[in-house]
Protein backbone atom coordinates (compact mmCIF):
# COMPACT_ATOMS: atom_id res chain seq x y z
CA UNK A 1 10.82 21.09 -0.93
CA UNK A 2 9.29 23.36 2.03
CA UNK A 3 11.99 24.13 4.37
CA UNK A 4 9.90 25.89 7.19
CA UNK A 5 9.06 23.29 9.96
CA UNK A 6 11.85 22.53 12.12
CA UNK A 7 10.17 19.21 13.13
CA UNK A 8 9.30 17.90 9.89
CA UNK A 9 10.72 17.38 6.26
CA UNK A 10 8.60 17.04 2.58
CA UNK A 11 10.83 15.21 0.97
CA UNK A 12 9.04 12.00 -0.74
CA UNK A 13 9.02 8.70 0.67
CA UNK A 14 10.56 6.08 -1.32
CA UNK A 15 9.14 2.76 -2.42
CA UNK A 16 12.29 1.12 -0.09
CA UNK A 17 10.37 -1.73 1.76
CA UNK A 18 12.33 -4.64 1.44
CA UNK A 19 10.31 -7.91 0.05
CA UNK A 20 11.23 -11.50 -1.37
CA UNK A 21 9.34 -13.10 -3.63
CA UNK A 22 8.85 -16.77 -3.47
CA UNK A 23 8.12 -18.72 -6.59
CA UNK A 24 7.71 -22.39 -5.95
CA UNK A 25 4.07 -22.20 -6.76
CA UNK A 26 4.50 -20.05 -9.99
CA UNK A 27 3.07 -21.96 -13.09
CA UNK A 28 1.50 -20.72 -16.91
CA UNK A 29 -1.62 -21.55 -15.98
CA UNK A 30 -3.22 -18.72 -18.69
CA UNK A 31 -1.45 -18.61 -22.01
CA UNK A 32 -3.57 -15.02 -22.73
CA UNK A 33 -1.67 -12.30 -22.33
CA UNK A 34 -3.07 -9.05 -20.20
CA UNK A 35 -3.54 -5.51 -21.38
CA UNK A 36 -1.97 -3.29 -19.04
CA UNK A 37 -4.95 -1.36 -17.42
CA UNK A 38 -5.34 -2.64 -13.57
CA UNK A 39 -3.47 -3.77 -10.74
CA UNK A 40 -6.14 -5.55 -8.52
CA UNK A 41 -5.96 -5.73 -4.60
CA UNK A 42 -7.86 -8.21 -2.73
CA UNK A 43 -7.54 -10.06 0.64
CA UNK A 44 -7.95 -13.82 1.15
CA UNK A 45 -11.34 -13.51 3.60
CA UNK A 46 -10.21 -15.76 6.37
CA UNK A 47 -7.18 -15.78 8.87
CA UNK A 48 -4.95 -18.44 7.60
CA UNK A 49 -0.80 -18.63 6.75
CA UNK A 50 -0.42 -17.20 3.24
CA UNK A 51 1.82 -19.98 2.23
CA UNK A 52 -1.83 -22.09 2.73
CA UNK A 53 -3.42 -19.82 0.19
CA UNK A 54 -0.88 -20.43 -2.41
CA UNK A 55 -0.37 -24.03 -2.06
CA UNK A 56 -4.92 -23.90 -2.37
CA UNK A 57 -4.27 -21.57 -5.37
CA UNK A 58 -1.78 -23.73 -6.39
CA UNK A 59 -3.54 -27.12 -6.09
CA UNK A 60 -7.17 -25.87 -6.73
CA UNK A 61 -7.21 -23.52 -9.32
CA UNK A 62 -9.02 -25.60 -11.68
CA UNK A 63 -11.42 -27.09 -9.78
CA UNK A 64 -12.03 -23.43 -7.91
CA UNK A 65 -11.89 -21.11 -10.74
CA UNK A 66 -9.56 -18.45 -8.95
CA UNK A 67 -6.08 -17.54 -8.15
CA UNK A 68 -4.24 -14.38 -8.58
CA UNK A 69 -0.10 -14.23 -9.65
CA UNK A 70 0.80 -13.02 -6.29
CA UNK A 71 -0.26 -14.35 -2.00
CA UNK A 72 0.86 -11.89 0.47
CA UNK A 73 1.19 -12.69 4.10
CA UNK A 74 3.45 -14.48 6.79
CA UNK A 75 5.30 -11.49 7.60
CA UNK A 76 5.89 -9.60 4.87
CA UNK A 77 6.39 -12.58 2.26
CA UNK A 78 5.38 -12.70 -1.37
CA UNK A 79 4.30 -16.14 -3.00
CA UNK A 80 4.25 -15.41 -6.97
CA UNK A 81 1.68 -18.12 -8.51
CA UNK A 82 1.55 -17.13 -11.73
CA UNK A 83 3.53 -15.03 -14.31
CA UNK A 84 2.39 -12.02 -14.33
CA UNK A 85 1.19 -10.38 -17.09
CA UNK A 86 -1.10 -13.30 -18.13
CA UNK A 87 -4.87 -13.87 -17.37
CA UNK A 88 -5.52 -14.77 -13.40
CA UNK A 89 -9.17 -15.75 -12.44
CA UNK A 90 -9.32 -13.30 -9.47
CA UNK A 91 -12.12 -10.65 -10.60
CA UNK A 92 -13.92 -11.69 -13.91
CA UNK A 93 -13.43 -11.85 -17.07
CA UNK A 94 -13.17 -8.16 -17.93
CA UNK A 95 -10.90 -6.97 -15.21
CA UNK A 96 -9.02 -10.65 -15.25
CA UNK A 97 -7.96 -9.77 -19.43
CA UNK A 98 -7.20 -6.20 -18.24
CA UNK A 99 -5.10 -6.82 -15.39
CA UNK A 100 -1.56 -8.36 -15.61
CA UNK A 101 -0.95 -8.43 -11.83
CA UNK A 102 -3.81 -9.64 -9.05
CA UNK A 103 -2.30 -9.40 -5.48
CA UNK A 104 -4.22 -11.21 -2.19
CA UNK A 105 -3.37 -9.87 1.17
CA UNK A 106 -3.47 -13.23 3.47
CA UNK A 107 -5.42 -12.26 6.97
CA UNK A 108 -3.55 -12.45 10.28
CA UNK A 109 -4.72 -12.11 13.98
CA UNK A 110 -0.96 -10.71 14.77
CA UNK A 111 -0.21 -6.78 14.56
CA UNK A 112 3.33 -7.14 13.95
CA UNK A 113 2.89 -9.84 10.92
CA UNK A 114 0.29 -7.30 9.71
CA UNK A 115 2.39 -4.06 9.53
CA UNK A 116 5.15 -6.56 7.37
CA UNK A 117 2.50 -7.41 5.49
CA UNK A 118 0.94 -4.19 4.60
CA UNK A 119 4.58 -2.76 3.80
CA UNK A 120 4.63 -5.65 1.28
CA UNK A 121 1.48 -5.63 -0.19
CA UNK A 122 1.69 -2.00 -0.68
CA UNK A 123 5.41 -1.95 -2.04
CA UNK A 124 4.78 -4.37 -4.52
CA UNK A 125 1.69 -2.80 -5.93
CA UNK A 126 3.74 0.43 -6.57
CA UNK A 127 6.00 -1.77 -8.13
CA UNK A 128 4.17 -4.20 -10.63
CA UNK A 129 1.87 -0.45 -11.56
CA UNK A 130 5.49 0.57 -12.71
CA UNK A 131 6.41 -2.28 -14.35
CA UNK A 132 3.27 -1.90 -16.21
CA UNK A 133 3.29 1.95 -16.25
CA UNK A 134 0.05 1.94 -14.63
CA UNK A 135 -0.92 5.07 -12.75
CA UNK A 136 -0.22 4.53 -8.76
CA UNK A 137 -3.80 6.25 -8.28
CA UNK A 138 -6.71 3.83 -6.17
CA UNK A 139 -10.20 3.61 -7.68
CA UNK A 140 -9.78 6.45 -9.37
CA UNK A 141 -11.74 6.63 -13.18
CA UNK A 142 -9.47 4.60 -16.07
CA UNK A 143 -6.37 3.15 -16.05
CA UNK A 144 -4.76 2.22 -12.36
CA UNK A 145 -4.51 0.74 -8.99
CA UNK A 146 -7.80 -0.99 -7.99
CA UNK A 147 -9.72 -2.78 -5.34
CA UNK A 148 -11.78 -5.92 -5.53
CA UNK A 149 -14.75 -3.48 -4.66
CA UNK A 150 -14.11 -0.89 -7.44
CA UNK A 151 -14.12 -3.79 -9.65
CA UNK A 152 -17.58 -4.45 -8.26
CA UNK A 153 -19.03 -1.11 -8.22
CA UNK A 154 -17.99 -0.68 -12.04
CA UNK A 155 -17.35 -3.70 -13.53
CA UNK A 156 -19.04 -6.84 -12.24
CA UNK A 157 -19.29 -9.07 -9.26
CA UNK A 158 -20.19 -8.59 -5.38
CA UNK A 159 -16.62 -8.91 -3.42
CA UNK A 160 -15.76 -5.61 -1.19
CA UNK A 161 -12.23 -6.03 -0.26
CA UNK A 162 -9.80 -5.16 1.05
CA UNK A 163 -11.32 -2.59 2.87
CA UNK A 164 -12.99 -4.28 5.49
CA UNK A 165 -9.69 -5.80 6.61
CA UNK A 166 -7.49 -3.20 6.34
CA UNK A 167 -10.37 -1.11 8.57
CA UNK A 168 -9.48 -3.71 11.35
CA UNK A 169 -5.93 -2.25 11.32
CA UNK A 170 -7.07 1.19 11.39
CA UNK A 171 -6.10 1.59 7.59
CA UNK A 172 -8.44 3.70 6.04
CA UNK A 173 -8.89 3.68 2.23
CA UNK A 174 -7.25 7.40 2.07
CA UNK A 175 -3.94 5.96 3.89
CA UNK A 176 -4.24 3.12 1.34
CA UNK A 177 -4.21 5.70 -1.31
CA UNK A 178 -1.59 7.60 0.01
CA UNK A 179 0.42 5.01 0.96
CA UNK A 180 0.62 3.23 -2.81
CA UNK A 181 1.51 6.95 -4.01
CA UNK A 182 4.78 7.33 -1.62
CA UNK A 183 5.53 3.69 -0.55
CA UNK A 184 6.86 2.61 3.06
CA UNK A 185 9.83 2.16 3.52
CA UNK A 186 11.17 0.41 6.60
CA UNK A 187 11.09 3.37 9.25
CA UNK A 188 7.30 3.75 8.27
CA UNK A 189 4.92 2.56 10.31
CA UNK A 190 1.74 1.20 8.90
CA UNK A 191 0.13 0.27 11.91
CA UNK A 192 -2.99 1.59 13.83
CA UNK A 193 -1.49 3.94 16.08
CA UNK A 194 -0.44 6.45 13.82
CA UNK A 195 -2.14 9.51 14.60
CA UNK A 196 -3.11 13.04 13.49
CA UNK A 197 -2.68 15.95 15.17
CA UNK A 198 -5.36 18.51 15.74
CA UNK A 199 -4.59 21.83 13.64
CA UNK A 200 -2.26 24.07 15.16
CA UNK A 201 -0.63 21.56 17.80
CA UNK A 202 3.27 20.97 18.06
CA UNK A 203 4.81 17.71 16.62
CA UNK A 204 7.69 16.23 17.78
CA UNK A 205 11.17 17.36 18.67
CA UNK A 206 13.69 17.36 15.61
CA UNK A 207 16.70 15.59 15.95
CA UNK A 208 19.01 17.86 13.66
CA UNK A 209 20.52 21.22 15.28
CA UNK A 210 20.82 23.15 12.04
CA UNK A 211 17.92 25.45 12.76
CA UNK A 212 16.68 28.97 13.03
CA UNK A 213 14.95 30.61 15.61
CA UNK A 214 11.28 32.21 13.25
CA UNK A 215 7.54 31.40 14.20
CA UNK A 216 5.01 30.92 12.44
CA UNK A 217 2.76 28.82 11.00
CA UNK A 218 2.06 26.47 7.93
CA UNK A 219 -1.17 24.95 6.38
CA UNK A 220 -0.49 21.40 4.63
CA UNK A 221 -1.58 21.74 1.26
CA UNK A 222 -1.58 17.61 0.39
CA UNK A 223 -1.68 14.92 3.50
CA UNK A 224 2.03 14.40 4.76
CA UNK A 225 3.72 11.99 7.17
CA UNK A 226 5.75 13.66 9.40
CA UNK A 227 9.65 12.39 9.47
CA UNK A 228 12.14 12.92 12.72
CA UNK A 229 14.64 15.10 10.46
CA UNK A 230 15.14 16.45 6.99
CA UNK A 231 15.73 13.91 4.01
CA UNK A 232 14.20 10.07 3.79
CA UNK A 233 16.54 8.75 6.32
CA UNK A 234 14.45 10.62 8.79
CA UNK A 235 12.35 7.81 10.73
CA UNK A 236 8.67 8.51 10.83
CA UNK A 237 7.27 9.90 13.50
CA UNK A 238 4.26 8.39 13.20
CA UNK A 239 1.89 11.24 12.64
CA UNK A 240 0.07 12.57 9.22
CA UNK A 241 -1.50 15.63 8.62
CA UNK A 242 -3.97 16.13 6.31
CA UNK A 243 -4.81 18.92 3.57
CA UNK A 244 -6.25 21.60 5.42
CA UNK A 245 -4.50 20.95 8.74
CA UNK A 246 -1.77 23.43 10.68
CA UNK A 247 0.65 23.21 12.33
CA UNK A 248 2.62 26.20 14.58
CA UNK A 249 6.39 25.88 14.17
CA UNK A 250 9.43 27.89 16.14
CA UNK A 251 12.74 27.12 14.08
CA UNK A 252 13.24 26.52 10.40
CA UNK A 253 15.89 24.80 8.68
């Protein structure tokens, strides 16, 4: 841990976002088991209640030829519709026998059921890739966390999400990345507002008086979120900085 900014702390953010899963709809529907190679995130492609998806998944899966083991959506809940670590038919044959868990991220038209949602999605991808001990890296070559369109690009098949969705929220696929590596817990906000400071400008006020007066400055060496106060109780600010970016402090702690 840095201790130099007196508005910020390093510490890592936990995987603490709270989520239920819901398994009314979960069925063997695959008796082949996985390897453990992929965890696969997709989004369902039309704004409709997640709890619609899985009772489609649920009731259609033969006749459609697709479902994954987990439906995100509705505010932050989790639908499990198959076990995972067996076969889904979400991404082919290749990447379907390589992949124990297959998530969908149901669409919404509301911010506030998105920002649940994303905590959700993202929190259980972290965990199922350490169930599996699958590396918490996106896209990236071999073994790990992957989207529908890296599955394209490499593997097989024409599908490009979730990117385009998670664009209309301002996630980009860097905060994506970055977000599966740390989590979100429930202070974080995963919304479209968050914003990044210009190098060199202030951030916000801390809210702990154990500081020193010394100025400087510091040049972020990975892409941060910026918390209120030292340790992971500190609620997020809001604001990143990126690798490259500075920031001028006054105090340190």
């Amino acid at each position: 841990m840095t201790a130099i900014v007196a508005v910020m702390t390093f510490a890592p953010i936990v995987s603490a976002g709270a989520y239920s899963i819901d398994t009314t709809y979960n069925q063997m529907r695959s008796s082949q088991r996985t390897t453990n190679d992929y965890i696969i995130l997709h989004e369902t492609g039309g704004v409709a209640p997640a709890i619609n998806n899985a009772q489609y998944f649920n009731r259609e899966w033969r006749n459609a030829g697709t479902y994954s083991s987990h439906v995100v959506g509705d505010g932050g809940d989790v639908y499990q519709i198959s076990p995972d670590g067996y076969v889904q038919w979400g991404a082919g044959s290749y990447a379907n026998a390589r992949s124990p868990v297959q998530i969908e991220l149901a669409r919404t038209n509301d911010k506030a059921t998105f920002e649940k949602d994303y905590k959700a999605y993202v929190n259980l991808a972290r965990d199922m890739a350490k169930k599996y001990n699958i590396p918490l890296t996106l896209d990236g070559a071999g073994r790990g966390i992957k989207s529908h369109l890296w599955v394209s690009n490499n593997i097989w098949g024409d599908h490009v999400d979730p990117y385009g969705y998670l664009q209309q929220w301002g996630i980009s696929k860097a905060d994506l990345a970055q977000d599966l590596r740390t989590g979100l817990d429930d202070s974080d906000d995963a919304d479209a507002s968050k914003t990044t400071p210009a190098p060199g400008e202030s951030a916000p006020e801390p809210d702990n008086d154990n500081y020193q007066s010394q100025s400087g400055s510091y040049t972020f060496q990975h892409t941060t979120k910026i918390r209120k106060s030292v340790g992971t109780s500190g609620g997020y600010t809001g604001m990143n900085y990126n690798a490259g970016q500075s920031v001028n402090y006054d105090r340190v702690y």
